[in-house]
Protein backbone atom coordinates (compact mmCIF):
# COMPACT_ATOMS: atom_id res chain seq x y z
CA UNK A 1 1.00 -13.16 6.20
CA UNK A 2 2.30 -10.06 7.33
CA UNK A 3 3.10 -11.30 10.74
CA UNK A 4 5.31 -13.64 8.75
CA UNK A 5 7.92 -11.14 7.82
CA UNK A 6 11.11 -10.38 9.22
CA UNK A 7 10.62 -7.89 11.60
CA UNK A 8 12.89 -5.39 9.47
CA UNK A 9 10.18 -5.51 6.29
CA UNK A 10 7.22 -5.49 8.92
CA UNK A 11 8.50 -1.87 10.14
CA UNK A 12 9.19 -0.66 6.98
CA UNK A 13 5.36 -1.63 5.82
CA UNK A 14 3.86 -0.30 9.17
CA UNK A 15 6.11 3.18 8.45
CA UNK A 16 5.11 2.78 4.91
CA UNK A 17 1.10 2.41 5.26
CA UNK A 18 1.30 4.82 7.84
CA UNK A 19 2.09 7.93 5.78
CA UNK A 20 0.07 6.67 2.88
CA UNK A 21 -2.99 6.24 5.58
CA UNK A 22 -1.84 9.79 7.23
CA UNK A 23 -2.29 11.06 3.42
CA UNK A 24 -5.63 9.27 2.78
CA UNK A 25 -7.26 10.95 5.77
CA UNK A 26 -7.28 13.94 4.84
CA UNK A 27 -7.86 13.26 0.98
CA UNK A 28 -10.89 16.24 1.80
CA UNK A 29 -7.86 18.55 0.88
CA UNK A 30 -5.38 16.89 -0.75
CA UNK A 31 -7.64 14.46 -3.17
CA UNK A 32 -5.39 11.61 -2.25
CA UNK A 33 -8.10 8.76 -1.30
CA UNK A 34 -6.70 4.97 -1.08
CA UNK A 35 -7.41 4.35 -4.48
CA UNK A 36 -5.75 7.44 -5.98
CA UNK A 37 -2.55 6.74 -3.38
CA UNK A 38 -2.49 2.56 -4.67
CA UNK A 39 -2.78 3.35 -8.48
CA UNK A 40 0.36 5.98 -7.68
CA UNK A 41 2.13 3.46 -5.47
CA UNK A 42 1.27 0.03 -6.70
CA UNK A 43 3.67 -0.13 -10.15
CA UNK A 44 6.65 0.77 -7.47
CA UNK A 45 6.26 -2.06 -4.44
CA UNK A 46 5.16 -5.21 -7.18
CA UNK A 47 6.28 -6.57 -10.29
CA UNK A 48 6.41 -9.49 -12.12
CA UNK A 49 9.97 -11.49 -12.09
CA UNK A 50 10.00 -11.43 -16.04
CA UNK A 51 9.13 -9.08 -18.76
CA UNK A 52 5.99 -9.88 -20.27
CA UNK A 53 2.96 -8.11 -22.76
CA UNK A 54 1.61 -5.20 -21.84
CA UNK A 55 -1.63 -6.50 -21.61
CA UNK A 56 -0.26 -9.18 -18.27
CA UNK A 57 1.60 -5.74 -17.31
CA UNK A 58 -1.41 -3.96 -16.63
CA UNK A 59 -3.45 -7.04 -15.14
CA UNK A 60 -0.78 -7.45 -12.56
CA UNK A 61 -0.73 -3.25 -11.74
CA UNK A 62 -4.69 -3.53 -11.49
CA UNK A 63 -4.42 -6.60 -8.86
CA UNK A 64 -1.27 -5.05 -7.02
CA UNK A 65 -3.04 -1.62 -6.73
CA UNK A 66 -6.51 -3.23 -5.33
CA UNK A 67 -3.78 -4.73 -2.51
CA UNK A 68 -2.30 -1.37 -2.04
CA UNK A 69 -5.49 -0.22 -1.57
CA UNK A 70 -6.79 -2.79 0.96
CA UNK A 71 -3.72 -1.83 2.95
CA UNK A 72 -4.22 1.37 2.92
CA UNK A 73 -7.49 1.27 3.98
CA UNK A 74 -7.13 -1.41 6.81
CA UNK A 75 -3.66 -0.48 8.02
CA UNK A 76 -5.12 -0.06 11.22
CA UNK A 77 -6.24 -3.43 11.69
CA UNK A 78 -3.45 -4.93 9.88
CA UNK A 79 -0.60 -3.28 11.34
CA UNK A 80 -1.85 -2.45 14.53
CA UNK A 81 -3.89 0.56 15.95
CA UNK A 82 -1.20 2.39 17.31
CA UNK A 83 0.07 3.09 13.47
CA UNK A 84 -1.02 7.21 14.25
CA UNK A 85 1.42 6.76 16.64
CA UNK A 86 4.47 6.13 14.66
CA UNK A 87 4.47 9.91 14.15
């Protein structure tokens, strides 16, 4: 899928899951592992088109913020190998 996207969104993800995968390697000092980094970052990216309960609110966070996380954690392998390199 994200081969799929225009090439402008692809960048900004690679830039994007770069830094937060920068940050979660050295979570040793800053506390900042992938799942820390997706519940801060998750609310922010997805959202649900309409307003709904609070209860559907937080069931979307929890499954947006387990994607943030796999990306995080696999941004290597989803956005190339090179990502280190975009710094």
């Amino acid at each position: 899928l994200v081969n799929q996207l225009p090439e402008a969104n692809l960048l900004l993800l690679r830039h994007l899951f770069g830094v937060l995968h920068h940050i979660e390697q050295n979570s040793g000092v800053n506390q900042m592992n992938a799942f820390n980094l997706a519940l801060c970052i998750a609310p922010n990216m997805l959202w649900l088109p309409s307003p709904t309960g609070p209860e559907e609110e937080s069931r979307s966070t929890k499954k947006v913020a387990m994607l943030v996380q796999f990306l995080i954690e696999n941004s290597a392998e989803i956005f190339g190998g090179d990502i280190a390199s975009l710094f």
